[in-house]
Protein backbone atom coordinates (compact mmCIF):
# COMPACT_ATOMS: atom_id res chain seq x y z
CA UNK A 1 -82.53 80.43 97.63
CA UNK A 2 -80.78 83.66 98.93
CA UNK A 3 -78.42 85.80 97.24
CA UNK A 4 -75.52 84.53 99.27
CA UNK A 5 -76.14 80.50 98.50
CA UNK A 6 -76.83 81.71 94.67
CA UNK A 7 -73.23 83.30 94.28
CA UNK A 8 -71.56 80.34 96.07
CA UNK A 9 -73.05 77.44 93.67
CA UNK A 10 -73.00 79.65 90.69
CA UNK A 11 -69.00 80.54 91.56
CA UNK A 12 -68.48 76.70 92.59
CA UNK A 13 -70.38 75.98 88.56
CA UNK A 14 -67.86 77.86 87.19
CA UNK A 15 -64.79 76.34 89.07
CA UNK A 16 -65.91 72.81 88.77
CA UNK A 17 -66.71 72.94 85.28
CA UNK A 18 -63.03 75.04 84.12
CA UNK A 19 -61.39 72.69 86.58
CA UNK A 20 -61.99 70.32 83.85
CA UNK A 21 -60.82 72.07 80.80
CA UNK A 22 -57.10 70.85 80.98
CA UNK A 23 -58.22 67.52 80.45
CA UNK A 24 -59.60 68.37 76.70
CA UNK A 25 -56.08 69.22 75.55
CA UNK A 26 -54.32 72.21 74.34
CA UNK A 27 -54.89 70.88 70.91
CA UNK A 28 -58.22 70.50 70.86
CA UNK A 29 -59.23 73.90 73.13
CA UNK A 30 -57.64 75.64 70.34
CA UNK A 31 -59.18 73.97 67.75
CA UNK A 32 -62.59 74.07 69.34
CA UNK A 33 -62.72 76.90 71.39
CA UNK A 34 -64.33 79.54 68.32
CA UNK A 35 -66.81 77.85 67.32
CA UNK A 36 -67.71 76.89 71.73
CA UNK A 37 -68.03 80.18 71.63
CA UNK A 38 -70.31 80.86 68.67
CA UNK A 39 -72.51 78.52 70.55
CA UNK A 40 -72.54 80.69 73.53
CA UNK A 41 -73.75 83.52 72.22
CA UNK A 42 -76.17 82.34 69.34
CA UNK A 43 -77.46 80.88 73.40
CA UNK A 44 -77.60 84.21 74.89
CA UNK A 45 -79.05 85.94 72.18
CA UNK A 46 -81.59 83.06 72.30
CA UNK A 47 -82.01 83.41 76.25
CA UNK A 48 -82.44 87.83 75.36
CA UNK A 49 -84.93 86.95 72.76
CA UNK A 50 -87.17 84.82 74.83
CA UNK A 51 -87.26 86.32 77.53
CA UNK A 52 -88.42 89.74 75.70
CA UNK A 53 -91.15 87.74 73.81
CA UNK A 54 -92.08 85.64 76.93
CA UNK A 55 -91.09 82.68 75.75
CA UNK A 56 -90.49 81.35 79.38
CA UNK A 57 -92.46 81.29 82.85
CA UNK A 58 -90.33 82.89 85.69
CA UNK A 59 -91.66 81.98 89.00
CA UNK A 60 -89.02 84.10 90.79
CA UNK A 61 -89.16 86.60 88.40
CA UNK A 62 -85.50 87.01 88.13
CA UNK A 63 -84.04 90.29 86.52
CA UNK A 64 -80.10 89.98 86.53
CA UNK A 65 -79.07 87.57 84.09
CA UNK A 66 -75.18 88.26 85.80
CA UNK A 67 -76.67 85.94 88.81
CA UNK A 68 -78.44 83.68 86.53
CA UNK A 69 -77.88 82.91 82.67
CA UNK A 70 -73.93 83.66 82.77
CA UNK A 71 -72.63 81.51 85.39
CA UNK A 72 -74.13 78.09 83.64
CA UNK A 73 -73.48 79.82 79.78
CA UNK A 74 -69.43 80.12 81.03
CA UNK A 75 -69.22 77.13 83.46
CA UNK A 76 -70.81 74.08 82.03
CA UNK A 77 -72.22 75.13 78.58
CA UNK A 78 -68.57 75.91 77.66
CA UNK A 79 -67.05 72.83 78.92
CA UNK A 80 -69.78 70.48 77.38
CA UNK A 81 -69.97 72.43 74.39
CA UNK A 82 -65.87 71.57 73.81
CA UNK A 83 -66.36 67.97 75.17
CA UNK A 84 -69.32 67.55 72.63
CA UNK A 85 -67.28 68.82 69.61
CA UNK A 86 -64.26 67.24 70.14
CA UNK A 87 -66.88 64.02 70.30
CA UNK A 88 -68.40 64.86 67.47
CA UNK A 89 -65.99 66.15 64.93
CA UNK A 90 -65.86 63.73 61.94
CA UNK A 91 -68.61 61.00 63.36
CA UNK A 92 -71.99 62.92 62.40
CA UNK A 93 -73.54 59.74 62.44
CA UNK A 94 -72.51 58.44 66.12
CA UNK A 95 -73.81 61.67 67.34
CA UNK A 96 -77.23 61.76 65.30
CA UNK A 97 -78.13 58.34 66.62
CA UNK A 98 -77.10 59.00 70.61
């Protein structure tokens, strides 16, 4: 894929999946949003970790993690990460079974 078509769906991610915040709520962003992003960078420290201990195969060999791990950890991670703890909070057992 080349540079150009990597920034547009990586910008488009990020659009798409904030384009959908408003319909969490005020209530629940606020309520959520600390501990979304916890999540996001216990994820990236994850993603730093493995990569340095080769934890992963890169075909591509990609080096900038600005054009490749941040785009999905602020676009989608983030808006399922809210969506899965407003879900969640109070029903461990309906999520433990799904």
């Amino acid at each position: 894929m080349s540079k150009k078509n990597q920034m547009l769906l990586n910008i488009s991610m990020i659009i798409v999946s904030w384009l959908t915040i408003p319909l969490l709520g005020s209530k629940t962003i606020k309520r959520y949003f600390p501990a979304t992003i916890l999540s996001i960078l216990l994820c990236s420290l994850d993603l730093q970790i493995g990569k340095r201990r080769k934890w992963w195969t890169f075909y591509n060999n990609p080096h900038s993690s600005i054009r490749n791990e941040i785009p999905f950890l602020i676009g989608p991670m983030l808006v399922m990460a809210l969506c899965t703890l407003k879900w969640a909070y109070g029903n461990f057992y309906k999520v433990s079974f799904v």
